[in-house]
N, C-alpha and C. Protein backbone atom coordinates (compact mmCIF):
# COMPACT_ATOMS: atom_id res chain seq x y z
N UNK A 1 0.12 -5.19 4.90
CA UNK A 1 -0.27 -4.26 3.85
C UNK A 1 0.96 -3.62 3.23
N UNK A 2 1.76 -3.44 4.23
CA UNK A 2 3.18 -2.60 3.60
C UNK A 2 3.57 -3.45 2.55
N UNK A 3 4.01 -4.83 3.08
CA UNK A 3 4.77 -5.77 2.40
C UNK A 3 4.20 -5.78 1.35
N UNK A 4 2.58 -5.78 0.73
CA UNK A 4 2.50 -6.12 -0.38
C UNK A 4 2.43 -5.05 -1.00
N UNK A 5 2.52 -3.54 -1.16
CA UNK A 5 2.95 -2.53 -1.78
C UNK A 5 4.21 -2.62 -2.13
N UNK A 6 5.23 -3.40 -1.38
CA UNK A 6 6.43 -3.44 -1.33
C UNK A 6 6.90 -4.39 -2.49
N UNK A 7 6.41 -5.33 -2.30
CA UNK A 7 6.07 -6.56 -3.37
C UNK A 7 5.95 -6.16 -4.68
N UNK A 8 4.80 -5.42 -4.76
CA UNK A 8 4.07 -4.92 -6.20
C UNK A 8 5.18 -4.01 -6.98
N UNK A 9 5.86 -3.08 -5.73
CA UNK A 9 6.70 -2.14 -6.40
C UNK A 9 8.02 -3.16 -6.99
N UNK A 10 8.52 -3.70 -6.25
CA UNK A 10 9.39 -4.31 -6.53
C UNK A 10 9.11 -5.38 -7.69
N UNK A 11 8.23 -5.99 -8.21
CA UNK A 11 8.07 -7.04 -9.21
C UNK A 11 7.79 -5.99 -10.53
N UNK A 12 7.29 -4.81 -10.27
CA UNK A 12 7.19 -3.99 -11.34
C UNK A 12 8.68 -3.31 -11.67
N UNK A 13 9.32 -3.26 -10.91
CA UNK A 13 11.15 -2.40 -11.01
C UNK A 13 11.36 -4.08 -11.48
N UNK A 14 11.06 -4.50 -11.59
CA UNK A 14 12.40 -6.35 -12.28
C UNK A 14 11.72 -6.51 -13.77
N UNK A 15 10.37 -5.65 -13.91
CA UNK A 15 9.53 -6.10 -15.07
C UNK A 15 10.25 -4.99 -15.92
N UNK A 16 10.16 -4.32 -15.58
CA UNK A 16 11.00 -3.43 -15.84
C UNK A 16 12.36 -3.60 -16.76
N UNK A 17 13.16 -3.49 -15.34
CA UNK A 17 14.34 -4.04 -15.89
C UNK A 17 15.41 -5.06 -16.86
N UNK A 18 14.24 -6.17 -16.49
CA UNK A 18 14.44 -7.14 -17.51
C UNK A 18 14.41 -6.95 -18.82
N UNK A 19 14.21 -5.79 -19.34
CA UNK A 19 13.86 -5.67 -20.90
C UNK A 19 15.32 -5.27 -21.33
N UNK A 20 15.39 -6.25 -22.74
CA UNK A 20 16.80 -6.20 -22.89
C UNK A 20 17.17 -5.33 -23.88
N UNK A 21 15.95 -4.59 -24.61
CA UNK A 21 15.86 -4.07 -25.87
C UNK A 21 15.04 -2.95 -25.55
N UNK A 22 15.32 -1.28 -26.74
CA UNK A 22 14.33 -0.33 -25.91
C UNK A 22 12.85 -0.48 -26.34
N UNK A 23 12.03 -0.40 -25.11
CA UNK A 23 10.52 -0.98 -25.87
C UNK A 23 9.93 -0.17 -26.61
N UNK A 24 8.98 -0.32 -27.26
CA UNK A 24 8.65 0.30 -28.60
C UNK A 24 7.26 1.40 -27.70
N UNK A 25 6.74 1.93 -28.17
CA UNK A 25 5.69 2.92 -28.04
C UNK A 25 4.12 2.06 -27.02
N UNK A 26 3.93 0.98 -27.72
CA UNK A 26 3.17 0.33 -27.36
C UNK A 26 3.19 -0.65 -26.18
N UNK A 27 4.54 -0.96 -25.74
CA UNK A 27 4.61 -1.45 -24.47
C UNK A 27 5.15 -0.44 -23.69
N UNK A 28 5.57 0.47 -23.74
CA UNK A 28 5.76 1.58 -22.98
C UNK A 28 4.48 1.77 -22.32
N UNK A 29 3.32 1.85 -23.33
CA UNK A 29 2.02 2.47 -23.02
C UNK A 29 1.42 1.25 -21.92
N UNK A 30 1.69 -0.04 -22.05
CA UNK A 30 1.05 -1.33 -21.11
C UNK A 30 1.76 -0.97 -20.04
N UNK A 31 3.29 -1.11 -19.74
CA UNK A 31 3.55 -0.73 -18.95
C UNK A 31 3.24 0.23 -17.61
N UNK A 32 2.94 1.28 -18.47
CA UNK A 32 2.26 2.62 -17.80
C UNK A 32 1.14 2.55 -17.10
N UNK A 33 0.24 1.66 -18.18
CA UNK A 33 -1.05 1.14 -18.34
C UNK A 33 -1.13 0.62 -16.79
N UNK A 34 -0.49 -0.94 -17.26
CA UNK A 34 -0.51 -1.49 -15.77
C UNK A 34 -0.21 -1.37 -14.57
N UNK A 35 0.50 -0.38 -14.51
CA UNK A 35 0.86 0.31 -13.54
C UNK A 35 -0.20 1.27 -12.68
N UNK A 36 -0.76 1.88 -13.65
CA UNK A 36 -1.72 2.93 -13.56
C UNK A 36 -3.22 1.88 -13.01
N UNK A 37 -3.43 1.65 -13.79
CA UNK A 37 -4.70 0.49 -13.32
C UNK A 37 -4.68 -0.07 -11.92
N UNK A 38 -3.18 -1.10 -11.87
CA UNK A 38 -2.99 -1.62 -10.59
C UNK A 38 -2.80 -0.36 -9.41
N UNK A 39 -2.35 0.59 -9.71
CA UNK A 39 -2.28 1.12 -8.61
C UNK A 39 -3.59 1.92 -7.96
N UNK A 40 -4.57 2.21 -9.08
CA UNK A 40 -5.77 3.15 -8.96
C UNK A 40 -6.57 1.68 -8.15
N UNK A 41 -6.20 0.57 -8.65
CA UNK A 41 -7.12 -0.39 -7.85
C UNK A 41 -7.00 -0.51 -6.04
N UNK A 42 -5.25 0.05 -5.88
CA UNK A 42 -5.50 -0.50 -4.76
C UNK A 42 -5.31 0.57 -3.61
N UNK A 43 -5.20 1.90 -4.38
CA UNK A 43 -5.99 2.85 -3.42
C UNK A 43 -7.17 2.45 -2.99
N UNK A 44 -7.80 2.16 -4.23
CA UNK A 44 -9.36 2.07 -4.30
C UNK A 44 -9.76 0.86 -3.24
N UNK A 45 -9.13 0.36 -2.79
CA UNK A 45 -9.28 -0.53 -1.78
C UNK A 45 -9.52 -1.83 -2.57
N UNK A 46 -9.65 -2.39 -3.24
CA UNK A 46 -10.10 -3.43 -4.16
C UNK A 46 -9.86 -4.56 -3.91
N UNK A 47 -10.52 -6.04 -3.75
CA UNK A 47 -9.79 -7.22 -3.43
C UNK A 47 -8.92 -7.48 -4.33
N UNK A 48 -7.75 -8.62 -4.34
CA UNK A 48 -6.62 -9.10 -5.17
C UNK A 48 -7.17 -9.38 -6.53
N UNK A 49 -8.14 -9.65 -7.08
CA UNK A 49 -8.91 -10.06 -7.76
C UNK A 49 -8.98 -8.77 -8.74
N UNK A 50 -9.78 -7.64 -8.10
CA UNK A 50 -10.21 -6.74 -8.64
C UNK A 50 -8.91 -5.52 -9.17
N UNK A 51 -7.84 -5.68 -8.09
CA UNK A 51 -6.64 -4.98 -8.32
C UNK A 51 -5.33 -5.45 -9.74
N UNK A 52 -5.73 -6.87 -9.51
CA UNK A 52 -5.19 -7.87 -10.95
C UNK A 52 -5.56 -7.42 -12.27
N UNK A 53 -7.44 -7.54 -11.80
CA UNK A 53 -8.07 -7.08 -13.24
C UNK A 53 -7.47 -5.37 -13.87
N UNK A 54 -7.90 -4.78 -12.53
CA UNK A 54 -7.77 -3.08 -13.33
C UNK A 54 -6.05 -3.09 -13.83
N UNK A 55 -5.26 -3.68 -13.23
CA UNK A 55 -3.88 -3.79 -13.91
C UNK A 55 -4.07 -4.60 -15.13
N UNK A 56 -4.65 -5.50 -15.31
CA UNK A 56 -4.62 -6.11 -16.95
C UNK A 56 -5.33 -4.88 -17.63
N UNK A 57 -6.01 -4.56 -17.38
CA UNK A 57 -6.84 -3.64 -18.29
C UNK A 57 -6.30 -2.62 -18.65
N UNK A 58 -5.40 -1.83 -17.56
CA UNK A 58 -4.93 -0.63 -17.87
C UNK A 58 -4.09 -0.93 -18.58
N UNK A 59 -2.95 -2.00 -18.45
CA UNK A 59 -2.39 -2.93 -19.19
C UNK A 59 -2.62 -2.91 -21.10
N UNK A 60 -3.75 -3.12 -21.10
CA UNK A 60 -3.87 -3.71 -22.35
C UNK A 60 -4.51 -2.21 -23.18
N UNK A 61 -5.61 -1.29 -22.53
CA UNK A 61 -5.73 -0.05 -22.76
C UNK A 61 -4.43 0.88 -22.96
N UNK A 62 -3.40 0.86 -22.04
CA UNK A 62 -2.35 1.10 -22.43
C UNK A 62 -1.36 0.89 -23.66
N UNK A 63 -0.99 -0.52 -23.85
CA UNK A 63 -0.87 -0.89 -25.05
C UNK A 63 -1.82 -0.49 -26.29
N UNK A 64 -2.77 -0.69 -26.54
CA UNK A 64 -3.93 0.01 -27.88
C UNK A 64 -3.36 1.62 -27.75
N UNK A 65 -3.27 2.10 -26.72
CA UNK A 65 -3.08 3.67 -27.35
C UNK A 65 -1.81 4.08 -27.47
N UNK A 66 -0.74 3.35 -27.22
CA UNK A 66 0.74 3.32 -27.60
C UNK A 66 0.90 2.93 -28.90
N UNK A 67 0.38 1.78 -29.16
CA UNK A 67 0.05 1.58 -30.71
C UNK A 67 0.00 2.03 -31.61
N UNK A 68 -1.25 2.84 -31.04
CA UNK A 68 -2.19 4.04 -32.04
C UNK A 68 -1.03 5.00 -32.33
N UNK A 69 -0.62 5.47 -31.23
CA UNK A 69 0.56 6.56 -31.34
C UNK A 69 1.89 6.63 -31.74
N UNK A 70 1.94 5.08 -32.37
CA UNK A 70 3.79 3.90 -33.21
C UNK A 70 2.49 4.73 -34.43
N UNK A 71 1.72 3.95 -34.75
CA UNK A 71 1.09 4.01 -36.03
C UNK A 71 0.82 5.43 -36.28
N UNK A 72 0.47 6.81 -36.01
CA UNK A 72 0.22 7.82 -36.51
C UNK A 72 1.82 8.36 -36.28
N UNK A 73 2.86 8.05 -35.72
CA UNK A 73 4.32 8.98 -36.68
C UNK A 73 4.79 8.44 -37.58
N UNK A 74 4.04 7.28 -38.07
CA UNK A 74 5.02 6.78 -39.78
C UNK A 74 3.93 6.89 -40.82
């Protein structure tokens, strides 16, 4: 169980890092997103399955309201 908290944190610090450019409003927000999702999943006890999904979702919910928020300061 450790290891794969350990895992998750660590593939999210390289997802991270890898960005070579500063990200814009809207992947900031996926970022966050997926983060937030995946992690609420796996308090929540959730199989791999279900912990994947709530990270895409928060993921992509994330992104739409980063968006929203590039598009209402110009």
């Amino acid at each position: 169980m450790l290891i794969r908290h350990v895992a998750v944190i660590l593939a999210a610090g390289l997802t991270i890092a890898g960005c070579d450019q500063p990200m814009s409003t809207g992947q900031k927000g996926a970022v966050a997103g997926g983060a937030l999702g995946t992690g609420i999943g796996m308090v929540a006890g959730g199989s791999f399955g279900q912990v994947v999904g709530a990270g895409l979702i928060g993921g992509a919910v994330g992104y739409i309201a980063g968006s929203a928020m590039d598009n209402n300061k110009k």
